[in-house]
C-alpha atoms as a PDB file:
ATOM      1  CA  UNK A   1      -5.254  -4.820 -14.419  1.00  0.00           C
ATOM      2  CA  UNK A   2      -4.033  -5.596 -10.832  1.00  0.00           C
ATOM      3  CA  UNK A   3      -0.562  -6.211 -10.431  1.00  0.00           C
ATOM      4  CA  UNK A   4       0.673  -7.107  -7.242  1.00  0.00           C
ATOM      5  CA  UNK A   5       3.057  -4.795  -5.235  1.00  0.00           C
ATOM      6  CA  UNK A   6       5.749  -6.764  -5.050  1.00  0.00           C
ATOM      7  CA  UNK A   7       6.074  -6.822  -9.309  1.00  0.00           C
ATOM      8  CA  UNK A   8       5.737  -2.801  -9.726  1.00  0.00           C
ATOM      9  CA  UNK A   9       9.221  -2.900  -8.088  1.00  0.00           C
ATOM     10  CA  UNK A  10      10.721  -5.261 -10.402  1.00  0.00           C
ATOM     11  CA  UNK A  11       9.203  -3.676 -13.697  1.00  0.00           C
ATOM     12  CA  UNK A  12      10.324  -0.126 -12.626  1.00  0.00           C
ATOM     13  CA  UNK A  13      13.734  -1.057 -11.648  1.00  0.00           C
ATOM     14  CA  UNK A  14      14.142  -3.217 -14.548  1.00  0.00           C
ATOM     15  CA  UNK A  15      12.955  -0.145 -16.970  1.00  0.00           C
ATOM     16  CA  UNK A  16      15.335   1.985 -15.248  1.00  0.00           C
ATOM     17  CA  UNK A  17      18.096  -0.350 -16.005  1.00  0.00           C
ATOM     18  CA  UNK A  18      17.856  -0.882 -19.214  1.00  0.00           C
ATOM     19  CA  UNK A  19      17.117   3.471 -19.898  1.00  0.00           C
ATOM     20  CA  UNK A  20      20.237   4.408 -17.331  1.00  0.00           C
ATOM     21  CA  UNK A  21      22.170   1.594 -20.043  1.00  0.00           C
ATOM     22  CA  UNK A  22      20.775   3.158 -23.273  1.00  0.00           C
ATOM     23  CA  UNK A  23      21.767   6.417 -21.797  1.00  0.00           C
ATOM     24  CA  UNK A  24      25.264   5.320 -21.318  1.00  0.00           C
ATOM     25  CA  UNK A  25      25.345   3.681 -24.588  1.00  0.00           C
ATOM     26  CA  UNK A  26      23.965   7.203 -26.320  1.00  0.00           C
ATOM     27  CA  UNK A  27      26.562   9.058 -24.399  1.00  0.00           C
ATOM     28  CA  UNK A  28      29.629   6.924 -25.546  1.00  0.00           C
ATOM     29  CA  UNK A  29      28.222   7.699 -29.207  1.00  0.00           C
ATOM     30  CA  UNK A  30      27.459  10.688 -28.782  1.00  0.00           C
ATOM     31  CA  UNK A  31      31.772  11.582 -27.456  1.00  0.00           C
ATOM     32  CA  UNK A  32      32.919   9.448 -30.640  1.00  0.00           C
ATOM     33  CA  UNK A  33      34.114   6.733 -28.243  1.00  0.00           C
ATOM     34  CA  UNK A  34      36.033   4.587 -31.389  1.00  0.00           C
ATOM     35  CA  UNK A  35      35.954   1.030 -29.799  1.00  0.00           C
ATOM     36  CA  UNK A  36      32.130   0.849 -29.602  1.00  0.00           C
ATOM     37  CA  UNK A  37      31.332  -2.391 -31.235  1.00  0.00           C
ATOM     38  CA  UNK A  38      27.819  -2.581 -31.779  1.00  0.00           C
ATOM     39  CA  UNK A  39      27.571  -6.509 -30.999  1.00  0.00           C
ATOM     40  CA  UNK A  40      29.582  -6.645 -27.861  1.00  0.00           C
ATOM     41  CA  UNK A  41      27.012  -3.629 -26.866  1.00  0.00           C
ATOM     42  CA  UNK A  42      24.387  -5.351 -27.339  1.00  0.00           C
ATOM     43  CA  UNK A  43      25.254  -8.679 -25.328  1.00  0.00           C
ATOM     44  CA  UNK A  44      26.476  -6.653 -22.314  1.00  0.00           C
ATOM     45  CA  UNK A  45      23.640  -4.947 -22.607  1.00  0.00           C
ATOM     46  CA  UNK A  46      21.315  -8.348 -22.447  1.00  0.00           C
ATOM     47  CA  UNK A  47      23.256  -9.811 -20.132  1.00  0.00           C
ATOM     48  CA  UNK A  48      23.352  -6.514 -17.609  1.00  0.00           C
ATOM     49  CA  UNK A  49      19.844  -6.203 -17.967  1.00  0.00           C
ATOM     50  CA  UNK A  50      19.047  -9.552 -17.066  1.00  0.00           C
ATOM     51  CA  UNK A  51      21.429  -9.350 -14.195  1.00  0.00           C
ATOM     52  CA  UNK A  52      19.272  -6.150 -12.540  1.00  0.00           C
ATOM     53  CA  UNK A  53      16.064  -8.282 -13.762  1.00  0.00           C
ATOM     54  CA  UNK A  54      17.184 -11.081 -11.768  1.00  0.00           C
ATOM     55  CA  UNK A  55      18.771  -8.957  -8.278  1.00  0.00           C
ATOM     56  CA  UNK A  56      15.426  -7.305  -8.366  1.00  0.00           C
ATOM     57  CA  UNK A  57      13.168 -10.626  -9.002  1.00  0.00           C
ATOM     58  CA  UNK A  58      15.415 -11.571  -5.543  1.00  0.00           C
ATOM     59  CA  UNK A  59      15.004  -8.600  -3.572  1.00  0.00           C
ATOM     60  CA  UNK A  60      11.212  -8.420  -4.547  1.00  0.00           C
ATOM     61  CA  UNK A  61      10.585 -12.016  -3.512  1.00  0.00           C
ATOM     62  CA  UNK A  62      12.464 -11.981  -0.377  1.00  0.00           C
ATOM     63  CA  UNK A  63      10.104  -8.631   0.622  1.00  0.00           C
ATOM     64  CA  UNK A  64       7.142 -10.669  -0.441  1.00  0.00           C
ATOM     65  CA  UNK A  65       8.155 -14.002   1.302  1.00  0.00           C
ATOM     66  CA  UNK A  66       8.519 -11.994   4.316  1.00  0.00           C
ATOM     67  CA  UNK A  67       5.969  -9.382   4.397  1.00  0.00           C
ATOM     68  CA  UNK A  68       3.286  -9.222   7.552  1.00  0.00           C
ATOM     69  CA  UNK A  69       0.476 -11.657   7.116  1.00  0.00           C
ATOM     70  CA  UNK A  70      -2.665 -10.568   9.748  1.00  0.00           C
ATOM     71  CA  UNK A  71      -4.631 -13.647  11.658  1.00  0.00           C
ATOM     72  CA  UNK A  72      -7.930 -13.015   9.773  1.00  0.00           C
ATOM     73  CA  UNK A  73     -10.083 -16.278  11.684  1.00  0.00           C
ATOM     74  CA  UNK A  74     -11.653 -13.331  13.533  1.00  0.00           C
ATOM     75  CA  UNK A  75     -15.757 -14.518  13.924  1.00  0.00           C
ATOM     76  CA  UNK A  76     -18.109 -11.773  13.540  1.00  0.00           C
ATOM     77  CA  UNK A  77     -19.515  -9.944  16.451  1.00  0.00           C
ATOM     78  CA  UNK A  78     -21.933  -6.762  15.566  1.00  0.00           C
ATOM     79  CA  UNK A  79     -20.813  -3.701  16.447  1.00  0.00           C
ATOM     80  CA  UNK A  80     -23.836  -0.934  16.396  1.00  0.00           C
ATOM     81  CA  UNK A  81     -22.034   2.390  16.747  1.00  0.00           C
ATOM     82  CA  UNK A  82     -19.735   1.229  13.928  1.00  0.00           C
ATOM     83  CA  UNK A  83     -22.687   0.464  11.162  1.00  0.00           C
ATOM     84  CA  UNK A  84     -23.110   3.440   9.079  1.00  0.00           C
ATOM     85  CA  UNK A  85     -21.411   5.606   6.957  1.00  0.00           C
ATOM     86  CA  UNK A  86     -17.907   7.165   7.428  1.00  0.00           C
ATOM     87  CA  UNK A  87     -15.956   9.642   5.635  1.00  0.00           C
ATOM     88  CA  UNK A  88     -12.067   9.887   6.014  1.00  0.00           C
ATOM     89  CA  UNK A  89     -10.894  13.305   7.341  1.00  0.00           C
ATOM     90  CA  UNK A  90      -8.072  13.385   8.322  1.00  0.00           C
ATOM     91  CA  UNK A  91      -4.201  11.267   9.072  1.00  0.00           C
ATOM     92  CA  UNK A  92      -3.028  10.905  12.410  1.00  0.00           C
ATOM     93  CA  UNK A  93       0.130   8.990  13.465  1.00  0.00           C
ATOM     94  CA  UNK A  94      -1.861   8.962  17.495  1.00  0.00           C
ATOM     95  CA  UNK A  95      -4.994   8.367  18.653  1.00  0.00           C
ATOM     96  CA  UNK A  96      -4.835   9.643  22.168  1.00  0.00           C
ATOM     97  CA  UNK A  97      -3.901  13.079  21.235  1.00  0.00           C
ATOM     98  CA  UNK A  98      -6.033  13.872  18.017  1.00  0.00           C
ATOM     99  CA  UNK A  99      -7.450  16.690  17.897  1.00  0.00           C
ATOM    100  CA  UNK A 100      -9.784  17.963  14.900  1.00  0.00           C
ATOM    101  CA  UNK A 101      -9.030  20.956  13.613  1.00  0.00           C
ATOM    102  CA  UNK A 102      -9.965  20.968   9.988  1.00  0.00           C
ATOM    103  CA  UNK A 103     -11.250  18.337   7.677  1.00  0.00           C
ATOM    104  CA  UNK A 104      -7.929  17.268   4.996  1.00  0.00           C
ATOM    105  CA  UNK A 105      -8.839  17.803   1.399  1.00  0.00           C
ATOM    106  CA  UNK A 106      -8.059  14.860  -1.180  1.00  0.00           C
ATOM    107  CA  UNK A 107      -7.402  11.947   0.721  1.00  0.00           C
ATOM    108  CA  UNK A 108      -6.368   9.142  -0.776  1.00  0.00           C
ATOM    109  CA  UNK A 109      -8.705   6.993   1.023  1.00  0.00           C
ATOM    110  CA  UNK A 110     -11.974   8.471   0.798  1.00  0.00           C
ATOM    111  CA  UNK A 111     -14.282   6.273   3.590  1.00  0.00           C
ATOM    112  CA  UNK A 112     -16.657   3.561   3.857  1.00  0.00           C
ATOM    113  CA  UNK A 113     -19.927   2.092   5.234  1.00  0.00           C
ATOM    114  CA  UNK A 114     -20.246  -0.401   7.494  1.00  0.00           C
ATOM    115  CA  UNK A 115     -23.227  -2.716   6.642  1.00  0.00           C
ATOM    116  CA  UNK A 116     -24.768  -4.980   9.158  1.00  0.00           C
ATOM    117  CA  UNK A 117     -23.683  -8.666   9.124  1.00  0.00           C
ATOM    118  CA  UNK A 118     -19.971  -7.962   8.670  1.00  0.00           C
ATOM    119  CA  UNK A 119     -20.174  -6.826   4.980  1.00  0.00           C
ATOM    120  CA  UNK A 120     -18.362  -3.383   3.396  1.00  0.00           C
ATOM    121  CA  UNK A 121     -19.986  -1.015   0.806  1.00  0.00           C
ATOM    122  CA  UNK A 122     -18.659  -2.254  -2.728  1.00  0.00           C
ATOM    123  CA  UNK A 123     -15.759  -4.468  -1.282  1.00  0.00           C
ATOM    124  CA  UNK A 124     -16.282  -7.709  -1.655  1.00  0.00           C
ATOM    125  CA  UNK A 125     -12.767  -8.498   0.139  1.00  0.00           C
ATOM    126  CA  UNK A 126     -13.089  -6.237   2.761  1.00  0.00           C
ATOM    127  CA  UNK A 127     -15.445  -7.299   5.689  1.00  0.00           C
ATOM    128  CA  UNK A 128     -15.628  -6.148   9.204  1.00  0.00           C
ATOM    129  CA  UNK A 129     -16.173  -7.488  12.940  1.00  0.00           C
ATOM    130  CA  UNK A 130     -16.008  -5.655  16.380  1.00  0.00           C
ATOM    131  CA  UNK A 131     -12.723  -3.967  16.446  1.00  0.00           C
ATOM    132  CA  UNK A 132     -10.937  -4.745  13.195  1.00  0.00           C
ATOM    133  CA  UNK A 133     -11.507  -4.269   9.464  1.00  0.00           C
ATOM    134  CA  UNK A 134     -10.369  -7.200   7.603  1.00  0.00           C
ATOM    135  CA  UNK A 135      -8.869  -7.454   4.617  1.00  0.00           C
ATOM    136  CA  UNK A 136      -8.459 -10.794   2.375  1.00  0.00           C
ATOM    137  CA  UNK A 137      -6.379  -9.471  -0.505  1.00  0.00           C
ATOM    138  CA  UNK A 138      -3.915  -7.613   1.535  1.00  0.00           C
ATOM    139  CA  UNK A 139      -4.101 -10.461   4.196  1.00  0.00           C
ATOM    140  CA  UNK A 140      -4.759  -7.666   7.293  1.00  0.00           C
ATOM    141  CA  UNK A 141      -6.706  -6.805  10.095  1.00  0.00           C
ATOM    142  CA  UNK A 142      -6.730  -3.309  11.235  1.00  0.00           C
ATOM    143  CA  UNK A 143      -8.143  -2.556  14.196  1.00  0.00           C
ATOM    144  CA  UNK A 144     -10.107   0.427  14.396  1.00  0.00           C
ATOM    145  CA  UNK A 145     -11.470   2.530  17.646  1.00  0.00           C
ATOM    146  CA  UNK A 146     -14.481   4.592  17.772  1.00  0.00           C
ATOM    147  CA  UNK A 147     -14.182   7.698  19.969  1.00  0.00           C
ATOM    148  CA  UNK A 148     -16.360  10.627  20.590  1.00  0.00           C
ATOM    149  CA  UNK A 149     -14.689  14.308  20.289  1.00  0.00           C
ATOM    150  CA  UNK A 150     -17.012  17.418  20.381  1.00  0.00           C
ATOM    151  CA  UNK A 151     -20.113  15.425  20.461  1.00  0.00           C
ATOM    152  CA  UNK A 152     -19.126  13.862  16.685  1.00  0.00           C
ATOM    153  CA  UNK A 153     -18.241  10.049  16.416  1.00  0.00           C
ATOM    154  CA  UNK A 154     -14.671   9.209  14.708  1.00  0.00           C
ATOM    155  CA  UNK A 155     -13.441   5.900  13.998  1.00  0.00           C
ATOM    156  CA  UNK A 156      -9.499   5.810  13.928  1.00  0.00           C
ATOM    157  CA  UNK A 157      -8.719   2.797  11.659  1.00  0.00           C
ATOM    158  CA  UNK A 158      -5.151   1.381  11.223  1.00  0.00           C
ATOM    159  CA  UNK A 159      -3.838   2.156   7.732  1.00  0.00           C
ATOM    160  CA  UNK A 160      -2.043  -0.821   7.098  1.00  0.00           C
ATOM    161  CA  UNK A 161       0.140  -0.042   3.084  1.00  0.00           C
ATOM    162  CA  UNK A 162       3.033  -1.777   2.143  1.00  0.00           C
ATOM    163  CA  UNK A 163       5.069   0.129   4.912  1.00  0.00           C
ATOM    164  CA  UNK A 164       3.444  -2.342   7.349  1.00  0.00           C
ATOM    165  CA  UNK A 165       2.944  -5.288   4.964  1.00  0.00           C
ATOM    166  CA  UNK A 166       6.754  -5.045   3.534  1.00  0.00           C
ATOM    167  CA  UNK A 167       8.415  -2.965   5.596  1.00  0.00           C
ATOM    168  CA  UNK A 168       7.508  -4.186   9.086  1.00  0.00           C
ATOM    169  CA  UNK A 169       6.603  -0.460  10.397  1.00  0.00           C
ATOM    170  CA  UNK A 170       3.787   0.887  12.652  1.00  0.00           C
ATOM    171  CA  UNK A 171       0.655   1.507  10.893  1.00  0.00           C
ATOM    172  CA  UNK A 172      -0.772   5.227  11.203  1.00  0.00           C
ATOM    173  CA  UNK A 173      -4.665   5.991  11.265  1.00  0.00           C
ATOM    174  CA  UNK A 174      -7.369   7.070   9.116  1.00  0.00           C
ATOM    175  CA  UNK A 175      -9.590   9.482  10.756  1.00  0.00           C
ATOM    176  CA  UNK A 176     -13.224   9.073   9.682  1.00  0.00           C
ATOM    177  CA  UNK A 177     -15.985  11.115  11.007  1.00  0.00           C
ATOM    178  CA  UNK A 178     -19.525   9.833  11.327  1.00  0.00           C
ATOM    179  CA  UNK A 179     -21.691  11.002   8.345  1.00  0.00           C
ATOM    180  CA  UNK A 180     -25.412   9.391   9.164  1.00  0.00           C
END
């Protein structure tokens, strides 16, 4: 199951409301506190809850209502050195002065192959024109740039996660290195 971004925020806050409140609750047991009353507990407890349920349902939907949307009506234009395979090697926060050193072990994004006529290996949201990867769930368009180090083709492709959707911040790059 997919949940959107914006909900893991509210269920994990939410969670960690109503444990922090049990804990307290426990606690004041636990010291022999004489004035717990078991039914007062219990609607402060609802009623706190719901209070952290709703400031995060607000917080969440104001990121969400205001979270960067890409212009996606980008029309296809091939791009032949970009068909092919690539495999993600490393993270860079610059372009200009990457140099490889080492391929990165156990990146989160593994690669991906460009197939002619715009389409994406396995993602059926994900398509590509000259210049930009674009994808429909996320609503973005990273560019990417293709540039030749040591004789070896890399494409540097924005990396655009919910620190640039939500957050509003600069998106780093992917490094991926020309397999075929």
């Amino acid at each position: 199951m997919n949940i959107p971004i914006y909900l893991v925020g509210v269920y994990f806050f939410t969670m960690l409301s109503i444990l922090s409140l049990l804990l307290i609750m426990a606690l004041c047991k636990i010291l022999g506190y004489k004035s717990y009353n078991r039914n007062k507990s219990r609607n402060i407890l609802i009623v706190l809850i719901f209070s952290f349920f709703l400031i995060n349902c607000t917080f969440q939907y104001y990121a969400y209502a205001n979270r960067n949307i890409d212009n996606l009506d980008i029309p296809f234009v091939n791009d032949n050195i970009a068909i092919g395979e690539w495999k993600s090697v490393d993270y860079t926060k610059d372009i200009l002065s990457y140099e490889p050193t080492y391929e990165q072990i156990n990146l989160p994004f593994e690669g991906l192959k460009l197939e002619p006529e715009g389409k994406i290996d396995n993602e059926p949201s994900i398509n590509w024109t000259k210049g930009y990867i674009l994808d429909h769930s996320h609503q973005t368009a990273s560019k990417y740039i293709i540039r030749t180090i040591d004789n070896e083709q890399y494409l540097f492709m924005e990396w655009k996660s919910g620190d640039y959707i939500y957050r509003h911040q600069k998106p780093n790059y992917y490094v991926l290195k020309k397999v075929d």
